[in-house]
C-alpha atoms as a PDB file:
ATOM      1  CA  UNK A   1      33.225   7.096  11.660  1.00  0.00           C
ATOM      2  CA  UNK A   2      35.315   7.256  14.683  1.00  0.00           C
ATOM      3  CA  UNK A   3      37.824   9.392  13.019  1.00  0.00           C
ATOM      4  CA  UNK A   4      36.010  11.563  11.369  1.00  0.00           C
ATOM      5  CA  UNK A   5      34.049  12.301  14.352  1.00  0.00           C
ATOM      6  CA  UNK A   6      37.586  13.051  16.006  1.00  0.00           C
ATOM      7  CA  UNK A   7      38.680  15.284  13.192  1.00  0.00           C
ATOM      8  CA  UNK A   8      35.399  17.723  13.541  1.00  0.00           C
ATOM      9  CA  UNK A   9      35.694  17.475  17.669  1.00  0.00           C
ATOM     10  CA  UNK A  10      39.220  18.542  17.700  1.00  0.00           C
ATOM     11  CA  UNK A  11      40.454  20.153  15.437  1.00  0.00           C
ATOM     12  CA  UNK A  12      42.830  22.755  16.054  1.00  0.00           C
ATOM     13  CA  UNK A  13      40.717  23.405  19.316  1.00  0.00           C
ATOM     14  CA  UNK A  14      42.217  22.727  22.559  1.00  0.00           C
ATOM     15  CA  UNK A  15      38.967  21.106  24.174  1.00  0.00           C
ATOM     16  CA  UNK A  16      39.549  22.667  27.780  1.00  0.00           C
ATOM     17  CA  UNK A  17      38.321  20.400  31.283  1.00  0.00           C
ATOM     18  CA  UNK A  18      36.610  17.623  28.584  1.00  0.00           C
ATOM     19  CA  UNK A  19      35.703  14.138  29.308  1.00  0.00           C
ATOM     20  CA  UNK A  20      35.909  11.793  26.337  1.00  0.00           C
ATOM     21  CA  UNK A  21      35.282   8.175  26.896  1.00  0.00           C
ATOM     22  CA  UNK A  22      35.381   5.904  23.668  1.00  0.00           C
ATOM     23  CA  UNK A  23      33.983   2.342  24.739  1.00  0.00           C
ATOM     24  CA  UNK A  24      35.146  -0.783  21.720  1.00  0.00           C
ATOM     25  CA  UNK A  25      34.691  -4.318  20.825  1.00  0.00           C
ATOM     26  CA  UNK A  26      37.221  -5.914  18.859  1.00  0.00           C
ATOM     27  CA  UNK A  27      36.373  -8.966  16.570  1.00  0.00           C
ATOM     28  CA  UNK A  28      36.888 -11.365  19.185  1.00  0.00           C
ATOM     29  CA  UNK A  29      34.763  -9.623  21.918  1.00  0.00           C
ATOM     30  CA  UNK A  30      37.319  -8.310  24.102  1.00  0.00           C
ATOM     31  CA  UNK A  31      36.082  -4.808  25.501  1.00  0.00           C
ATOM     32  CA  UNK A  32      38.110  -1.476  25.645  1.00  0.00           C
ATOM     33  CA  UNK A  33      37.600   1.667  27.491  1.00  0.00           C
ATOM     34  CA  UNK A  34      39.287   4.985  26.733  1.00  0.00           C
ATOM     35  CA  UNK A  35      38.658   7.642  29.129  1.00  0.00           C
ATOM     36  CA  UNK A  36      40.263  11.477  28.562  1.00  0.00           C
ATOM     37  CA  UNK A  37      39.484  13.748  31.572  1.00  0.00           C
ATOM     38  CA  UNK A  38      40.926  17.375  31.680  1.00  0.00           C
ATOM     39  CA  UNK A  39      42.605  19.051  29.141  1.00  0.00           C
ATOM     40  CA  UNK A  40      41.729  16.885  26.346  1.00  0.00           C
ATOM     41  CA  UNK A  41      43.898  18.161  22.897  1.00  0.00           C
ATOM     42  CA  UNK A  42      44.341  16.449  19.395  1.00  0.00           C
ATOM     43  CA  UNK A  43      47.914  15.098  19.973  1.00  0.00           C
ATOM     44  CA  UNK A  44      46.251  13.527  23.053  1.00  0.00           C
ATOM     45  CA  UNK A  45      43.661  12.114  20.870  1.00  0.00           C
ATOM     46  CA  UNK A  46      45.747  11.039  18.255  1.00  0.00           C
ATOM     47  CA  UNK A  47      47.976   9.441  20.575  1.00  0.00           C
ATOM     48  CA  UNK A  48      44.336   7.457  21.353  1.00  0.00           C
ATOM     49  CA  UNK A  49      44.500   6.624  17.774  1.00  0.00           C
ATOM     50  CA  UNK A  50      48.374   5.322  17.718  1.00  0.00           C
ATOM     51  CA  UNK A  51      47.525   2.973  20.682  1.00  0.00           C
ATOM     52  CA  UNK A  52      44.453   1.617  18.761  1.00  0.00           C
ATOM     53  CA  UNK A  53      46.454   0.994  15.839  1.00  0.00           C
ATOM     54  CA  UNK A  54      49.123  -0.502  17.698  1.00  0.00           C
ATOM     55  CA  UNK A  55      46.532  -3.363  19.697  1.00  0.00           C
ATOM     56  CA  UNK A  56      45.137  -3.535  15.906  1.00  0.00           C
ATOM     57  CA  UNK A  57      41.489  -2.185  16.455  1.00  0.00           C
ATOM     58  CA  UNK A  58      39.255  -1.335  13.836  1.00  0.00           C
ATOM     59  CA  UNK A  59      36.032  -0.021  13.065  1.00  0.00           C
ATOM     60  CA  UNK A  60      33.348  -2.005  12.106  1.00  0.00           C
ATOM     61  CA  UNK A  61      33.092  -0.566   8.865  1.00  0.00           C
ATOM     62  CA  UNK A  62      36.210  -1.337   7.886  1.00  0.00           C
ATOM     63  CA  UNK A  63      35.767  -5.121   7.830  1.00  0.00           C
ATOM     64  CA  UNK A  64      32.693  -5.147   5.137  1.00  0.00           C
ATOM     65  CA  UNK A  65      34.836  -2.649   2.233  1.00  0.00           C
ATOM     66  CA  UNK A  66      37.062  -5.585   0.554  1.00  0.00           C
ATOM     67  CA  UNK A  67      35.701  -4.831  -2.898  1.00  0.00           C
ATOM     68  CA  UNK A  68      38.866  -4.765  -4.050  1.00  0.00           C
ATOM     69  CA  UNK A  69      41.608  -7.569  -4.551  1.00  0.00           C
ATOM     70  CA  UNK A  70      44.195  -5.295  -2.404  1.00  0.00           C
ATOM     71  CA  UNK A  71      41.686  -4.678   0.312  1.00  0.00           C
ATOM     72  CA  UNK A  72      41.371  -8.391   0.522  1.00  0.00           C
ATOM     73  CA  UNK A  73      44.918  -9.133   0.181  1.00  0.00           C
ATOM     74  CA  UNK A  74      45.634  -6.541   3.187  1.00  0.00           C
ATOM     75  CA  UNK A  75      43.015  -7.834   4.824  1.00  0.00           C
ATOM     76  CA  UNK A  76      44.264 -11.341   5.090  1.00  0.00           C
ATOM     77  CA  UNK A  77      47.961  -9.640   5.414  1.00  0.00           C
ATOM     78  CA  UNK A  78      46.613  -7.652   8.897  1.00  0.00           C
ATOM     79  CA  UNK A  79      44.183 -10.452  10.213  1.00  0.00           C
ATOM     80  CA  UNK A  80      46.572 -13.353   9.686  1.00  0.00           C
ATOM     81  CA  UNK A  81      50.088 -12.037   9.791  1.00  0.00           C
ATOM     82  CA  UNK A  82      50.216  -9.063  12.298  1.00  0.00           C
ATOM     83  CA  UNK A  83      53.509 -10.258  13.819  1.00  0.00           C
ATOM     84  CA  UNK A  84      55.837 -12.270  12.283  1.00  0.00           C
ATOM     85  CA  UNK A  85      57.016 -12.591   8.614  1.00  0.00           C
ATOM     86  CA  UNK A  86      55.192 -14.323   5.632  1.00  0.00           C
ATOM     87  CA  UNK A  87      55.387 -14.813   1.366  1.00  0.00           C
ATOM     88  CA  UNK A  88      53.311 -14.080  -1.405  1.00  0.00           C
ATOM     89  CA  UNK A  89      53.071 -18.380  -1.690  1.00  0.00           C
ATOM     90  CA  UNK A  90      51.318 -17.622   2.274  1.00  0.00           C
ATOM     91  CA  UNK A  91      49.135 -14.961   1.027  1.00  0.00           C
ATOM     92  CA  UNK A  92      47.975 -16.841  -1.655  1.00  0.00           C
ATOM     93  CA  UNK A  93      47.128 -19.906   0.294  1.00  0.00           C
ATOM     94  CA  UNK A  94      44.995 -17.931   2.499  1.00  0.00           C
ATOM     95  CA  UNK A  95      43.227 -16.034   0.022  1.00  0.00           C
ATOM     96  CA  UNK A  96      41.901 -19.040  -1.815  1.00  0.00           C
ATOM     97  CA  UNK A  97      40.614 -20.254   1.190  1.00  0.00           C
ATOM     98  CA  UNK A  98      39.104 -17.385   2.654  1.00  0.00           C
ATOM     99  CA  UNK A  99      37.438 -15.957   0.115  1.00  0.00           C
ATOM    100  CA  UNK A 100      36.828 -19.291  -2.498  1.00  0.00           C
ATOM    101  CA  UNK A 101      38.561 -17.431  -5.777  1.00  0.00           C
ATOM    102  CA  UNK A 102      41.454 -18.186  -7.666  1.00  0.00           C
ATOM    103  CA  UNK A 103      44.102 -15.846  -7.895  1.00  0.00           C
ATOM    104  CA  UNK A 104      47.760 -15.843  -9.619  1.00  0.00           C
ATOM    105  CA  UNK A 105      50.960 -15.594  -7.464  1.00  0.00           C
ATOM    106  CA  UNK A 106      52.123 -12.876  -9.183  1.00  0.00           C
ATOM    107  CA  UNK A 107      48.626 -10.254  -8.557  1.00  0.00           C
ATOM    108  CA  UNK A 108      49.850 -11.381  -4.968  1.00  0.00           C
ATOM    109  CA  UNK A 109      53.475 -10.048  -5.289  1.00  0.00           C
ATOM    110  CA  UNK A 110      52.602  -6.748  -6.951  1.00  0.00           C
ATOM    111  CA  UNK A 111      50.624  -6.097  -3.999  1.00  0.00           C
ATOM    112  CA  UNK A 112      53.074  -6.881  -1.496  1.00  0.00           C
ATOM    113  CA  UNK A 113      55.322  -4.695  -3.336  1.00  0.00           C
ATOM    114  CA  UNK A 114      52.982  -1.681  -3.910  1.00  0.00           C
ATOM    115  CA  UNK A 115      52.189  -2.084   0.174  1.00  0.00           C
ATOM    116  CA  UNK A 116      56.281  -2.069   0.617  1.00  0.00           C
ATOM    117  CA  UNK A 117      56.965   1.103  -1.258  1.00  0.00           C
ATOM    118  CA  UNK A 118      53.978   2.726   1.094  1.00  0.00           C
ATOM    119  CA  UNK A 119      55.877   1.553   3.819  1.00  0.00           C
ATOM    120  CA  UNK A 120      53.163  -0.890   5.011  1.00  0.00           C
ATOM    121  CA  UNK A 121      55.342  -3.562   5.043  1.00  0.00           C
ATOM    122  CA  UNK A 122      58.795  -4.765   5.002  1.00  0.00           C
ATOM    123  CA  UNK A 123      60.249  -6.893   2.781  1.00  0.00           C
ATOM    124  CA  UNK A 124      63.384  -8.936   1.948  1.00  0.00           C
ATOM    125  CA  UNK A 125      65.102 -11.511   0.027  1.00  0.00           C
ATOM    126  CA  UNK A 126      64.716 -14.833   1.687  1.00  0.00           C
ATOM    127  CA  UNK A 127      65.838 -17.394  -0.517  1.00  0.00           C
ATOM    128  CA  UNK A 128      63.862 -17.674  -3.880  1.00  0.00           C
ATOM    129  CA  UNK A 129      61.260 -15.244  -2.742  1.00  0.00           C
ATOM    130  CA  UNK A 130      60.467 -12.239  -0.567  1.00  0.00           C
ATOM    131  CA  UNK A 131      59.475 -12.696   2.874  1.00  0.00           C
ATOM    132  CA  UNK A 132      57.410  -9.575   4.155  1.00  0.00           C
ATOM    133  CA  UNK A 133      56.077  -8.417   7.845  1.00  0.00           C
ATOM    134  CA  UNK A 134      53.924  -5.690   8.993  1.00  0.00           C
ATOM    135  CA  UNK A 135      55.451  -2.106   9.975  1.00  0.00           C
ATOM    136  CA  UNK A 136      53.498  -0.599  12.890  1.00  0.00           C
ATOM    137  CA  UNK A 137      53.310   2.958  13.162  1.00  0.00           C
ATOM    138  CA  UNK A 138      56.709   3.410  15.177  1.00  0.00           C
ATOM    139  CA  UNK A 139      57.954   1.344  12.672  1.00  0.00           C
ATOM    140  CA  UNK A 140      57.202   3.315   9.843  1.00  0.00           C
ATOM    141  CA  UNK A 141      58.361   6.705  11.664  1.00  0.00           C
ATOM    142  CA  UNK A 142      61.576   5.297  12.193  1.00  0.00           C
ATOM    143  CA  UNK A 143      61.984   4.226   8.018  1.00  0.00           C
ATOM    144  CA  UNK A 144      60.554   8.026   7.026  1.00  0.00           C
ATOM    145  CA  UNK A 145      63.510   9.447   8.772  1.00  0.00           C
END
């Protein structure tokens, strides 16, 4: 909602002497402000976007669409794992808990792999198995080039 609201408000306009203020809540209540005053243009608000991103806050909306075993796995991947490395064995732990459903190992690794090759995540040999840890977006501008 946010975005698209974004998209239609900027554009390829330059929004000229603008005020935009975009008030959140992230899951665990903390509040943000954003306040753009002036010369308000899209690579300013994207910019807005990066930074949200980066301190990992979502819309609302996004949290109820895991009808799908790699929104779930992604899910647990970005709410559990945001720093730091983890396996497929990880994943799979945490996925039976959280949502009460069996799942095979190896549904886990294809999705870790298919979230590698979008550049989602990074991933190498560590032992026996893969270990894997989130790219943010500098991250992933830096592998592109």
């Amino acid at each position: 909602m946010i975005c698209s609201s974004v998209n239609e408000l900027t554009g390829s306009i330059t929004l000229a002497r603008k005020r935009i203020r975009i008030d959140l809540e992230d899951s665990d209540g903390a509040k943000y402000n954003f306040s753009l005053e002036g010369n308000v243009t899209r690579e300013k608000m994207l910019k807005i976007f990066e930074l949200m991103d980066l301190m990992n806050i979502e819309e609302q909306g996004d949290a109820a669409q895991l009808d799908s075993i790699g929104a779930k796995i992604w899910n647990l991947v970005d709410k559990h794992y945001p720093i730091g490395k983890f396996t497929s064995s990880m994943i799979l732990e945490k996925y039976e808990d959280e949502y009460g459903e069996p799942i095979k190992l190896s549904v886990i690794s294809t999705y870790l792999s298919r979230f590698a090759n979008k550049g989602k995540v990074a991933r190498e040999k560590n032992g026996k198995e893969w270990a894997y840890q989130v790219l943010k977006i500098t991250q992933r501008e830096k592998n592109s080039t």
